[in-house]
Protein backbone atom coordinates (compact mmCIF):
# COMPACT_ATOMS: atom_id res chain seq x y z
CA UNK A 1 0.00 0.00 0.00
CA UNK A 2 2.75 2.03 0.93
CA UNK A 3 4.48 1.48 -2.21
CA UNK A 4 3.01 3.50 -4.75
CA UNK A 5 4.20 6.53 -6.48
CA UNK A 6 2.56 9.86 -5.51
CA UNK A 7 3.18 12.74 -8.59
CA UNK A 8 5.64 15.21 -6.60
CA UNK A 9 2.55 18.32 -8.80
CA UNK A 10 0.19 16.43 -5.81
CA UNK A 11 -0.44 18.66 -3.02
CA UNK A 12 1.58 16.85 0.46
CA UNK A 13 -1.33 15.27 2.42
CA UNK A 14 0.81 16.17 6.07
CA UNK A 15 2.27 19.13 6.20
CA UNK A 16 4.76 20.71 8.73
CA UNK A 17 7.92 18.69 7.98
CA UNK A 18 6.89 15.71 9.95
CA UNK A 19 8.86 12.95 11.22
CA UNK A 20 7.35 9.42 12.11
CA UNK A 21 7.61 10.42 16.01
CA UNK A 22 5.96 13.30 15.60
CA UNK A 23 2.76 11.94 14.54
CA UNK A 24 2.46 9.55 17.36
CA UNK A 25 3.21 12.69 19.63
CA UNK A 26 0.19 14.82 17.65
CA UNK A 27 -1.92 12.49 18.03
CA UNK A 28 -1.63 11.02 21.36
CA UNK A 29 -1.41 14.16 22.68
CA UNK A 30 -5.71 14.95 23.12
CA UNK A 31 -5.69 12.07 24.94
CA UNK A 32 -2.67 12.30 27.54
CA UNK A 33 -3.05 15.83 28.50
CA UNK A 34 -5.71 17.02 30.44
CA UNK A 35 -8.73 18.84 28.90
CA UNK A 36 -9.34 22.09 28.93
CA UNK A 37 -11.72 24.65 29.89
CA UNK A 38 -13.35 24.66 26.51
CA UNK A 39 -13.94 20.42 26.26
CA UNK A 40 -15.53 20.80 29.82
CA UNK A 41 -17.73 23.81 29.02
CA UNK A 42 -19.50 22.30 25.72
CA UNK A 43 -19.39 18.51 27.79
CA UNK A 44 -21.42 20.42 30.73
CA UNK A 45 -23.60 22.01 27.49
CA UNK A 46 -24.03 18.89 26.27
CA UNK A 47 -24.93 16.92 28.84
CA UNK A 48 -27.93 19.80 29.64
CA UNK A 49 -29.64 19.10 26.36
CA UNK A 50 -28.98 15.19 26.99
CA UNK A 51 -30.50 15.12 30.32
CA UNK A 52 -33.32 17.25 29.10
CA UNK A 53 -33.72 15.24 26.13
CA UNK A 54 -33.91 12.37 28.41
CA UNK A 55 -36.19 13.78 30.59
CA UNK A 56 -38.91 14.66 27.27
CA UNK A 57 -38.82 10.85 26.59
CA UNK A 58 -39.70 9.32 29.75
CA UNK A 59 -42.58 12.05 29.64
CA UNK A 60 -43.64 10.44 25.94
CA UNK A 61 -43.05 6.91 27.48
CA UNK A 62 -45.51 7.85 30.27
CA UNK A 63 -48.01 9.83 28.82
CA UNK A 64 -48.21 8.49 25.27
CA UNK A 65 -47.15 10.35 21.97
CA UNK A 66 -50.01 12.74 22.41
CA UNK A 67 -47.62 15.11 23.89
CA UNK A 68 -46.44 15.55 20.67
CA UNK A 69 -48.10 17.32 17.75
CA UNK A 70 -49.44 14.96 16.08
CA UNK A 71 -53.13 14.60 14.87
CA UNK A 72 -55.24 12.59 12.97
CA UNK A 73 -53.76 14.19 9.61
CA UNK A 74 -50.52 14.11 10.32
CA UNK A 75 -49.49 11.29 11.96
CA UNK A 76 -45.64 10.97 11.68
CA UNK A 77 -43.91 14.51 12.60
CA UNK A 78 -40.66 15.32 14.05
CA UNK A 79 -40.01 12.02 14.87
CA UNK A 80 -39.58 10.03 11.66
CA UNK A 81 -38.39 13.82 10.38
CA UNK A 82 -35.39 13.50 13.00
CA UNK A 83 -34.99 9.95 12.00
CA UNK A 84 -34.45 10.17 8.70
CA UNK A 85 -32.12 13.19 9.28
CA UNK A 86 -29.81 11.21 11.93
CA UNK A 87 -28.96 8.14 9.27
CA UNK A 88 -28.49 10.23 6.71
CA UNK A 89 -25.96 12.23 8.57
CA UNK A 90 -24.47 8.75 9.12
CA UNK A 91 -23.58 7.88 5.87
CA UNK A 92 -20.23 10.01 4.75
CA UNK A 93 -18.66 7.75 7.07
CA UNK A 94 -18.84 4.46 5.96
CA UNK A 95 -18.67 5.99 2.27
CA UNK A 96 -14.80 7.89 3.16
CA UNK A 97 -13.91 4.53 5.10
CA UNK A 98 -15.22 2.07 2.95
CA UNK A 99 -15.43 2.89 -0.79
CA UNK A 100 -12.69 5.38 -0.67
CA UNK A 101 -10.37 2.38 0.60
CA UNK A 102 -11.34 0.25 -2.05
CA UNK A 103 -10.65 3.26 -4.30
CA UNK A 104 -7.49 3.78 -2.78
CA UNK A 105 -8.01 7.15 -1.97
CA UNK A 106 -5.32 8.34 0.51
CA UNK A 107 -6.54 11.55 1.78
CA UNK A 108 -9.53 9.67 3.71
CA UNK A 109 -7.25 8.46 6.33
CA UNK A 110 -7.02 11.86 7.84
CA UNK A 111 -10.49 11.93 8.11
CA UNK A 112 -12.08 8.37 8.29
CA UNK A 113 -11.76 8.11 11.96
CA UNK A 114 -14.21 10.68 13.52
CA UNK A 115 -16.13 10.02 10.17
CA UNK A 116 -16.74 6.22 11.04
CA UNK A 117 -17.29 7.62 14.71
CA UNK A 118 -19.50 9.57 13.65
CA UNK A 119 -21.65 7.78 11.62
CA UNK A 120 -22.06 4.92 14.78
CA UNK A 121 -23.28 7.94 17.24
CA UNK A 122 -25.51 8.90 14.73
CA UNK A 123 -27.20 5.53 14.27
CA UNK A 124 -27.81 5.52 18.06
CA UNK A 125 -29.51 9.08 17.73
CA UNK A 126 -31.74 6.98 14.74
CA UNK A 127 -32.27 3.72 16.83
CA UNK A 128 -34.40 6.05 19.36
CA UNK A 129 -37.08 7.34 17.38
CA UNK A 130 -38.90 4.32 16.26
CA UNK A 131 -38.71 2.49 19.38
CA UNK A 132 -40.59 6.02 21.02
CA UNK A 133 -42.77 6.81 18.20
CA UNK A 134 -44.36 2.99 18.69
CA UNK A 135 -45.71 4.31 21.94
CA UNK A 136 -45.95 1.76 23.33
CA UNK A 137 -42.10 1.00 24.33
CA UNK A 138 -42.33 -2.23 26.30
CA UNK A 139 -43.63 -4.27 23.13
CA UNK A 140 -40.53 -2.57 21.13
CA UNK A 141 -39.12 -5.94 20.88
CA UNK A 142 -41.64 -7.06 18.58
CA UNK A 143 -39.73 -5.37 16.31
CA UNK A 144 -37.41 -8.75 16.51
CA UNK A 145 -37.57 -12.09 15.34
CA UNK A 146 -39.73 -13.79 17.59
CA UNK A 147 -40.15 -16.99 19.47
CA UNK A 148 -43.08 -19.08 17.79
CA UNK A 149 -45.06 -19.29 20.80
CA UNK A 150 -46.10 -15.78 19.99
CA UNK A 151 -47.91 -16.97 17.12
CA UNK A 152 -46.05 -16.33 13.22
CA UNK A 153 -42.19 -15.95 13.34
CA UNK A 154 -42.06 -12.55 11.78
CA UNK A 155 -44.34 -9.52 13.03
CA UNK A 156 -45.69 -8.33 9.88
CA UNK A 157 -42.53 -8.56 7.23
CA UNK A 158 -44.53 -6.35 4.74
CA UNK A 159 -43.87 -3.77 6.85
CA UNK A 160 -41.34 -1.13 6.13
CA UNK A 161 -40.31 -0.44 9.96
CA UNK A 162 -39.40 -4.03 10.03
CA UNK A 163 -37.20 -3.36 7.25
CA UNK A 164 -35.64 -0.31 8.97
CA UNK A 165 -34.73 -2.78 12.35
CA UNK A 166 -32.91 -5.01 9.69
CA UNK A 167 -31.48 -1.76 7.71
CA UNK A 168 -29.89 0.05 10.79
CA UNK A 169 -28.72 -3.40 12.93
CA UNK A 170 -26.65 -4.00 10.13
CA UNK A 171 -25.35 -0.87 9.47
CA UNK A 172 -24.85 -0.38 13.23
CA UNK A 173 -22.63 -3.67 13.71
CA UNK A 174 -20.29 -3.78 10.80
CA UNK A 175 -19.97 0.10 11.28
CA UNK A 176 -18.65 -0.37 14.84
CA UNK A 177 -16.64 -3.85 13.64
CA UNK A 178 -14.58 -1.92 11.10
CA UNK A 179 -14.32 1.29 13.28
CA UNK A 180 -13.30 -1.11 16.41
CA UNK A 181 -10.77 -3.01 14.04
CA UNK A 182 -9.01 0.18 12.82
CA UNK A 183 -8.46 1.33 16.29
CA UNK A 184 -6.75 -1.38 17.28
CA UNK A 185 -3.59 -0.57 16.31
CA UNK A 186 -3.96 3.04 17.22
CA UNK A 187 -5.21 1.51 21.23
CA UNK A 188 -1.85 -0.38 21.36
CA UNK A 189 0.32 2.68 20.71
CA UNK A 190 -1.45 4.53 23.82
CA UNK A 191 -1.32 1.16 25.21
CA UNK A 192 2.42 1.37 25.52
CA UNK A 193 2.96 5.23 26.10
CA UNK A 194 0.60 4.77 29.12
CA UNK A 195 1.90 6.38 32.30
CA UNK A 196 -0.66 5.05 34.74
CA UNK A 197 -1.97 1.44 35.20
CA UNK A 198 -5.16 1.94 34.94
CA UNK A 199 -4.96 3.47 31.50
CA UNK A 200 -2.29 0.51 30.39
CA UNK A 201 -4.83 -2.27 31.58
CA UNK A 202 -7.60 -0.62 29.85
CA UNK A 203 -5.97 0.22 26.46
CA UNK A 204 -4.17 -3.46 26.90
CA UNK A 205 -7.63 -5.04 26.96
CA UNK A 206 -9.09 -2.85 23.88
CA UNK A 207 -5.28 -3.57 21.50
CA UNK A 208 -6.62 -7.44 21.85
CA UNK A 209 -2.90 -8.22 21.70
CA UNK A 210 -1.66 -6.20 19.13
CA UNK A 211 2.33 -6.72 18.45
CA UNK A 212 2.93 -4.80 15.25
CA UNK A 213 4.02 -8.07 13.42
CA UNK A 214 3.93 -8.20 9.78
CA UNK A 215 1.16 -11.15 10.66
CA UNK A 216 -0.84 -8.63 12.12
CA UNK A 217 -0.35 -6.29 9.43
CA UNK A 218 -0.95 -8.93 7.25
CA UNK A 219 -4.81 -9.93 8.84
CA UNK A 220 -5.78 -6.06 9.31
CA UNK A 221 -5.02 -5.37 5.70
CA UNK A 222 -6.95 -8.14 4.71
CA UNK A 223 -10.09 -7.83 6.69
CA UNK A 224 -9.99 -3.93 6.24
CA UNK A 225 -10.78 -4.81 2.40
CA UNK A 226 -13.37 -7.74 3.68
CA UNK A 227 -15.38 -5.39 5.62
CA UNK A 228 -15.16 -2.76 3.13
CA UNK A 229 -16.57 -4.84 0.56
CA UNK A 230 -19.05 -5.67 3.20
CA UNK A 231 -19.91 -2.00 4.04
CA UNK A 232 -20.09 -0.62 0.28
CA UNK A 233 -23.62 -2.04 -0.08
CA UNK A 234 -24.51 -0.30 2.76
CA UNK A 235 -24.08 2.75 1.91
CA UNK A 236 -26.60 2.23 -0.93
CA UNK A 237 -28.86 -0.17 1.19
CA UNK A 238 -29.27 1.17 3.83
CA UNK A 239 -31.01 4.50 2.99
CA UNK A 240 -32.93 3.11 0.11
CA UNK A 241 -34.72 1.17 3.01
CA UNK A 242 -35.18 4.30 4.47
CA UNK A 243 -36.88 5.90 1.04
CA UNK A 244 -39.37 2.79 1.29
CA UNK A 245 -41.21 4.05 4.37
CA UNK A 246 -41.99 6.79 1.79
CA UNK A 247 -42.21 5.17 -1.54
CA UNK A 248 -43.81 2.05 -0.78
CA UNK A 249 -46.87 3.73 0.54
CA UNK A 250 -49.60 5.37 -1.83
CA UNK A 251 -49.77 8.93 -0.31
CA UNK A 252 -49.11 11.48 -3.13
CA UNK A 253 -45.89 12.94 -3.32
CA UNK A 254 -44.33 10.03 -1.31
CA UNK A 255 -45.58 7.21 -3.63
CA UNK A 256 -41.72 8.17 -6.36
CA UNK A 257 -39.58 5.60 -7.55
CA UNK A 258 -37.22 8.46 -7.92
CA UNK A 259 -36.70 8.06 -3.93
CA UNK A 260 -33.96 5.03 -3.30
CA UNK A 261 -31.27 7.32 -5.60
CA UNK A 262 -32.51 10.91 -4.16
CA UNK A 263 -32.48 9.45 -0.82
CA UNK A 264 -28.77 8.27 -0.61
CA UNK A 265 -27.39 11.08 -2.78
CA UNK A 266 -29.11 13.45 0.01
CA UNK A 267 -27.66 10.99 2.81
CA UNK A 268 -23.89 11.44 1.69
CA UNK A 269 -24.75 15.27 1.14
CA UNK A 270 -25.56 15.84 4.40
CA UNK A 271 -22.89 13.34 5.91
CA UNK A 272 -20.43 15.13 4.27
CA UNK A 273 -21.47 18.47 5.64
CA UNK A 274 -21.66 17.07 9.13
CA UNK A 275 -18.42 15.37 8.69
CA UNK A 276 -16.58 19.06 7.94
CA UNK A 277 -18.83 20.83 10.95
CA UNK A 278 -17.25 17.77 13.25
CA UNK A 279 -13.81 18.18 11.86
CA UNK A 280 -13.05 21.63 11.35
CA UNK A 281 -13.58 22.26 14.93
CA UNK A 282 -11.80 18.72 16.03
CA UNK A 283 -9.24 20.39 13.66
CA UNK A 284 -8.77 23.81 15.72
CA UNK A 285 -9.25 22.10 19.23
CA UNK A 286 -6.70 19.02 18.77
CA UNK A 287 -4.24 21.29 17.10
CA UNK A 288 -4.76 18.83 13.94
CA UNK A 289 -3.89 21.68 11.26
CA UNK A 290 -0.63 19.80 9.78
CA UNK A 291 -3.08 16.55 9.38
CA UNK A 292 -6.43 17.43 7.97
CA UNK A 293 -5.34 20.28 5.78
CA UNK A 294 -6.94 22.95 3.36
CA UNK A 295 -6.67 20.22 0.33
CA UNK A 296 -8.80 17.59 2.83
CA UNK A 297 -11.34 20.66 3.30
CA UNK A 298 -11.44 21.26 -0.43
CA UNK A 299 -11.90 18.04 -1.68
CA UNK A 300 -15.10 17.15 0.70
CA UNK A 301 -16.51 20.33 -0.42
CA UNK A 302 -16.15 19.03 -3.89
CA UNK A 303 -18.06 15.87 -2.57
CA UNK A 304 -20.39 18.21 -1.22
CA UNK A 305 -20.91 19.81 -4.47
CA UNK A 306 -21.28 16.81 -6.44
CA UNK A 307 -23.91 15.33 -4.28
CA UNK A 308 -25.06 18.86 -4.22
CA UNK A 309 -25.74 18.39 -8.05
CA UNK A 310 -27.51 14.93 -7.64
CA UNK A 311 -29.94 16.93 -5.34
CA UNK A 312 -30.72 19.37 -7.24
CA UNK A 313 -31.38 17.20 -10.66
CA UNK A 314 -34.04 15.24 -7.93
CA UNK A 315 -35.84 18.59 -6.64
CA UNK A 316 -35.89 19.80 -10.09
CA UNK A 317 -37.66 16.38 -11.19
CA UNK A 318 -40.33 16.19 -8.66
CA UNK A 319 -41.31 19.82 -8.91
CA UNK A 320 -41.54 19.41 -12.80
CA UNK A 321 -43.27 16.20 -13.02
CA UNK A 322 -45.51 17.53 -9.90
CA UNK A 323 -46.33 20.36 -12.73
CA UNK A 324 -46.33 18.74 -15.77
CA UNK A 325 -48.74 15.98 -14.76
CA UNK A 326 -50.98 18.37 -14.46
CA UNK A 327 -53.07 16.13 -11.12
CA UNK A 328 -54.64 18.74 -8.45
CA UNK A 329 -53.63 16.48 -5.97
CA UNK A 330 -49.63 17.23 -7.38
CA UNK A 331 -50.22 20.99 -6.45
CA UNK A 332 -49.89 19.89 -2.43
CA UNK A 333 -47.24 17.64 -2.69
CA UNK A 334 -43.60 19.07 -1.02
CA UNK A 335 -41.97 20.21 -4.13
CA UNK A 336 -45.05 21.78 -6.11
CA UNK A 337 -45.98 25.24 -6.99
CA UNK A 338 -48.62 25.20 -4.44
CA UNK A 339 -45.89 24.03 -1.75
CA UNK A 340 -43.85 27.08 -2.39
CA UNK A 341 -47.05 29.83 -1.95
CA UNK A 342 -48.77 27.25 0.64
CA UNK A 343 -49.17 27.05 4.46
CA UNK A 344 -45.80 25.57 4.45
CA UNK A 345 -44.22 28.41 2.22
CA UNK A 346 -41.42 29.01 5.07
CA UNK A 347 -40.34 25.22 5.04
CA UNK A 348 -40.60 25.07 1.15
CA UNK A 349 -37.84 27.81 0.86
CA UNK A 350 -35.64 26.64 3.15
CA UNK A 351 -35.49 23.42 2.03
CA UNK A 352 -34.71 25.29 -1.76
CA UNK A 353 -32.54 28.06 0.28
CA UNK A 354 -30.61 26.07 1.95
CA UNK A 355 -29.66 22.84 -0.38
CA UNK A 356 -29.55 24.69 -3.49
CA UNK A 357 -28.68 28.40 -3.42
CA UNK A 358 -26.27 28.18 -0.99
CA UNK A 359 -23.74 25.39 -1.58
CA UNK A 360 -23.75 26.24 -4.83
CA UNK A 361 -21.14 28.72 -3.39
CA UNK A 362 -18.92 26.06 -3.20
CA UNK A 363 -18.18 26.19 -6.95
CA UNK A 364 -15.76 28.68 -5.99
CA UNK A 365 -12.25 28.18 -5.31
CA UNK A 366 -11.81 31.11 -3.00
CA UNK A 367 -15.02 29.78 -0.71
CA UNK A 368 -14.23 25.93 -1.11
CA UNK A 369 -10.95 26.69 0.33
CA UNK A 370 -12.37 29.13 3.34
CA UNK A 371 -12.40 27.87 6.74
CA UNK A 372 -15.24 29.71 8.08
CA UNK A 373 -17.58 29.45 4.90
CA UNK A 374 -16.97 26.07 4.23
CA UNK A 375 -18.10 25.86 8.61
CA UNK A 376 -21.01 27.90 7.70
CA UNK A 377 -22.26 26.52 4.51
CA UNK A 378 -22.25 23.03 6.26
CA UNK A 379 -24.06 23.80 9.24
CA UNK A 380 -27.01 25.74 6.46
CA UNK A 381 -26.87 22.26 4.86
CA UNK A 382 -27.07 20.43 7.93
CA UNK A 383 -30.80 22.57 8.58
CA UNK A 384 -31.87 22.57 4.84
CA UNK A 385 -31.65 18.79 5.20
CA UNK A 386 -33.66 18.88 8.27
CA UNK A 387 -36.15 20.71 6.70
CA UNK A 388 -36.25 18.07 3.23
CA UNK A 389 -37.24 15.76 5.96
CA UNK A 390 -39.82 17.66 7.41
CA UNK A 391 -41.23 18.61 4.12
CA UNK A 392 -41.70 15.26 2.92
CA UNK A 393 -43.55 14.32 5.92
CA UNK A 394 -45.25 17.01 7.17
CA UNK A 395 -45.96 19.07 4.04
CA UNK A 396 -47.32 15.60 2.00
CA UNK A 397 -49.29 14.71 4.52
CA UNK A 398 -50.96 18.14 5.69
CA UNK A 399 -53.39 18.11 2.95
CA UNK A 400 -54.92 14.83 1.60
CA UNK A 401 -57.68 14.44 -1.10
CA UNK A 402 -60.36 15.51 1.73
CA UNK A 403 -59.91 18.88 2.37
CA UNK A 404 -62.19 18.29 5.53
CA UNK A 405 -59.23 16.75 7.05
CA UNK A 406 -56.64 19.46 5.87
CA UNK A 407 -54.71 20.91 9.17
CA UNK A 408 -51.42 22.19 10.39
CA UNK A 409 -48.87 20.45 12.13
CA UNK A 410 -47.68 22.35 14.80
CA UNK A 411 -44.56 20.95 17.25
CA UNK A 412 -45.12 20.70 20.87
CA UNK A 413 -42.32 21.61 23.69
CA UNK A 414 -41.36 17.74 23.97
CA UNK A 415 -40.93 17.28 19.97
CA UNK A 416 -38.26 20.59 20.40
CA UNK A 417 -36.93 18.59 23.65
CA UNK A 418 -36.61 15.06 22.20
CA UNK A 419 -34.30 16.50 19.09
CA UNK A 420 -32.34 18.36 21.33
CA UNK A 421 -31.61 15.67 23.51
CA UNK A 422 -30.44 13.84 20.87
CA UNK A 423 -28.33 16.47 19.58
CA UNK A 424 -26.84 16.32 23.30
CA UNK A 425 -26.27 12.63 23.24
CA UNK A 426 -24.54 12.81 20.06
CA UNK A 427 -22.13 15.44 21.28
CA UNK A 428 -21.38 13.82 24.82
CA UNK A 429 -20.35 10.90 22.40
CA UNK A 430 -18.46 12.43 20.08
CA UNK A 431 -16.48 14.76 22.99
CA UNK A 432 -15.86 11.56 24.91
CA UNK A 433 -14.98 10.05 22.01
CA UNK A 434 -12.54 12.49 21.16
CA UNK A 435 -10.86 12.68 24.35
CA UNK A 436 -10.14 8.59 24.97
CA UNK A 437 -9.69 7.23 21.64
CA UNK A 438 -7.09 8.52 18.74
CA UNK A 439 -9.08 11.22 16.74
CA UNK A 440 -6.47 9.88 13.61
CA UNK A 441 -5.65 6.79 12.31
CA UNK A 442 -2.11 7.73 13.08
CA UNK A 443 -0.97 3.79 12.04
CA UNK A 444 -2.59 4.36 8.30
CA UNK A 445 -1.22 8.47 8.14
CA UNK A 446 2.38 6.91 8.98
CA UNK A 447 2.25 4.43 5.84
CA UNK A 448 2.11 7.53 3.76
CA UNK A 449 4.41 9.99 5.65
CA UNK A 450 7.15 9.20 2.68
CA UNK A 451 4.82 9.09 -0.53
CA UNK A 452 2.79 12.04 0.62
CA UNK A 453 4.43 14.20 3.65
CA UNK A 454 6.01 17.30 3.19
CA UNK A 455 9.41 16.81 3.71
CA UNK A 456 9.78 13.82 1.30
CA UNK A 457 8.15 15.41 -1.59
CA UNK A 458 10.02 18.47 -1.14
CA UNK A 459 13.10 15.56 -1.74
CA UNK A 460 10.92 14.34 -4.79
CA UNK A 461 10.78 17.50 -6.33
CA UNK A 462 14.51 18.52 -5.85
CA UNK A 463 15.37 14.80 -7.24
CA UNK A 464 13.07 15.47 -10.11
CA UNK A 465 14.39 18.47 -11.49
């Protein structure tokens, strides 16, 4: 892997002149010194909205999901809204640690780490809002495989939601196998820089052994490609299961076969954008700079743009076929002219706002390669894809072909509470996260310290001319 040729004309992928020491020093670093001020002020901030979260969904549990907003009309709300949202966010991981490794694409290992991290806190955010929105919590396992003594083996397999359960449980495991097995060797170089016994047992027990033999080189490579082959599907899978709690029904404006493709183009979209929000702060707070440089920033935002594109071809379909057919019942659908003067006018033009108009910024140079507009245009992607998933729901189902039954969906303190708490949970995660476990896969970034660090391509060069 190590062995290929890198053009010297290809921007260095670690900057700063490093040396194979240093990197282990960078990157242990987070973990062995003690956190600041700033790590303890957003954990405390965090851990408010979790608690509170927390607190809205043992009030569900106990009074029922009438506390939310839901009605008669509109039956799924912020819950399937959030989601949606929280395994889409999921997918830029698996898609920079999987496919890009079988692309041999060597810029992801700066990134895959928190990506893959990422992506397994934000299935856990997912996991939650089915189980609640059932209501009835204690028969969640019904969800499973069951004994036979409770009558047919499968709860109802035409059923969507049981596709989901299948859907996220795989996702969820081989995501945290492949994240587990590229930590490994990464555990057993804290393992042996540890100063206190405590922290050797612990990181002892995670390395499962690890010696650095060519052996275990040899297994890790070859299971890294196993599981990526593994994961690749998943990426597609995975979110097309998703689309068919939409498409499989026969409510207008959900009933698309264009769904599966729009669904995971808009899933990587707003991974990637959540990916950069995660990172560029990581970057600033870990002292990372030298590791995830401006050329890792630029080339996500090109990902960004590209899915961007996909998107946009999608949004620019439904509306137009939502038009041309030239059905009444088209006119209420999310992306219809009557969406974008409706009730819903606000969440229509957000959702065009923020997923079109502004990322298309990013065709720029001068903003792709901006720190604090690339920060800024992700987090207005991050909302714009909240509100796609709130328009699709909410907006679809507000007005059905009785206009008796037409009404407003409007979202209750607990619906507010229950996102935030999530949004909580997936930061004490991630801040844990980043503060025990290597934010870097520092054993990958050193097998390309001579093909694409600084130094050594400076050498190239000179050699060259």
């Amino acid at each position: 892997m190590s062995g290929h040729y890198e053009a010297p004309i290809r921007e260095p992928l670690i900057i700063g002149h490093k040396t194979y020491h240093d990197i282990t020093e960078d990157i242990a670093r987070p973990i062995e010194e003690r956190a600041g001020k700033l790590w303890w002020a957003s954990l405390y901030a965090a851990l408010v909205l979790f608690v509170y979260g927390f607190g809205c969904i043992a009030y569900t549990v106990g009074t029922g999901i009438g506390a939310w907003g839901l009605n008669r009309t509109i039956n799924w709300g912020w819950d399937i809204t959030n989601f949606v949202w929280w395994v889409g966010i999921g997918h830029a991981g698996t898609l920079i640690s999987a496919v890009l490794l079988l692309f041999r694409q060597r810029w992801r290992m700066s990134v895959n780490r928190s990506a893959e991290a990422m992506t397994i806190f934000a299935v856990c955010q997912a996991a939650i809002f089915p189980v609640i929105h059932m209501g009835r919590v204690w028969v969640g396992y019904w969800v499973f495989p069951l004994p036979n003594q409770f009558g047919t083996l499968w709860t109802n397999f035409n059923s969507p939601l049981l596709w989901d359960v299948f859907a996220i449980s795989t996702y969820f495991s081989v995501s945290v196998v492949f994240w587990f097995m590229g930590l490994i060797p990464d555990f057993a170089m804290i393992r042996d820089r540890a100063k206190t016994p405590f922290n050797k047992k612990i990181y002892t027990l995670l390395a499962f052994g690890w010696g650095g033999k060519a052996k275990h080189w040899q297994r890790f490579e070859e299971l890294s490609l196993v599981l990526a082959g593994l994961a690749t599907p998943l990426v597609f899978s995975v979110h097309t299961t998703v689309s068919f709690d939409f498409a499989t029904s026969v409510i207008k404006g959900w009933h698309s076969t264009i769904y599966p493709p729009y669904f995971v183009a808009g899933a990587i979209f707003s991974g990637f954008a959540m990916v950069q929000t995660l990172l560029l702060v990581a970057r600033k707070v870990c002292h990372l700079e030298d590791y995830i440089t401006m050329y890792h920033i630029e080339i996500m935002n090109i990902v960004i743009v590209v899915t961007g594109g996909m998107v946009t071809v999608a949004y620019a379909t439904e509306y137009f076929i939502g038009w041309y057919s030239g059905s009444r019942f088209e006119d209420f659908t999310y992306l219809s002219p009557g969406a974008a003067v409706g009730p819903y006018w606000w969440a229509f033009w957000a959702l065009i706002i923020c997923n079109l108009v502004v990322p298309a910024a990013f065709w720029f140079k001068k903003v792709r390669t901006n720190i604090f507009w690339t920060f800024i245009i992700a987090l207005i992607i991050n909302i714009g894809m909240w509100f796609e998933r709130f328009d699709i729901i909410v907006i679809n189902l507000s007005r059905d072909y009785l206009p008796s039954s037409w009404t407003m969906f409007k979202p209750t303190v607990i619906d507010v509470g229950v996102y935030l708490g999530t949004i909580g949970f997936f930061s004490v995660l991630f801040l844990l996260y980043a503060r025990t476990f290597p934010v870097i896969a520092q054993a990958e970034l050193k097998s390309i310290l001579k093909i694409s660090g600084e130094t050594y391509k400076a050498k190239e060069g000179d050699e060259h001319h």
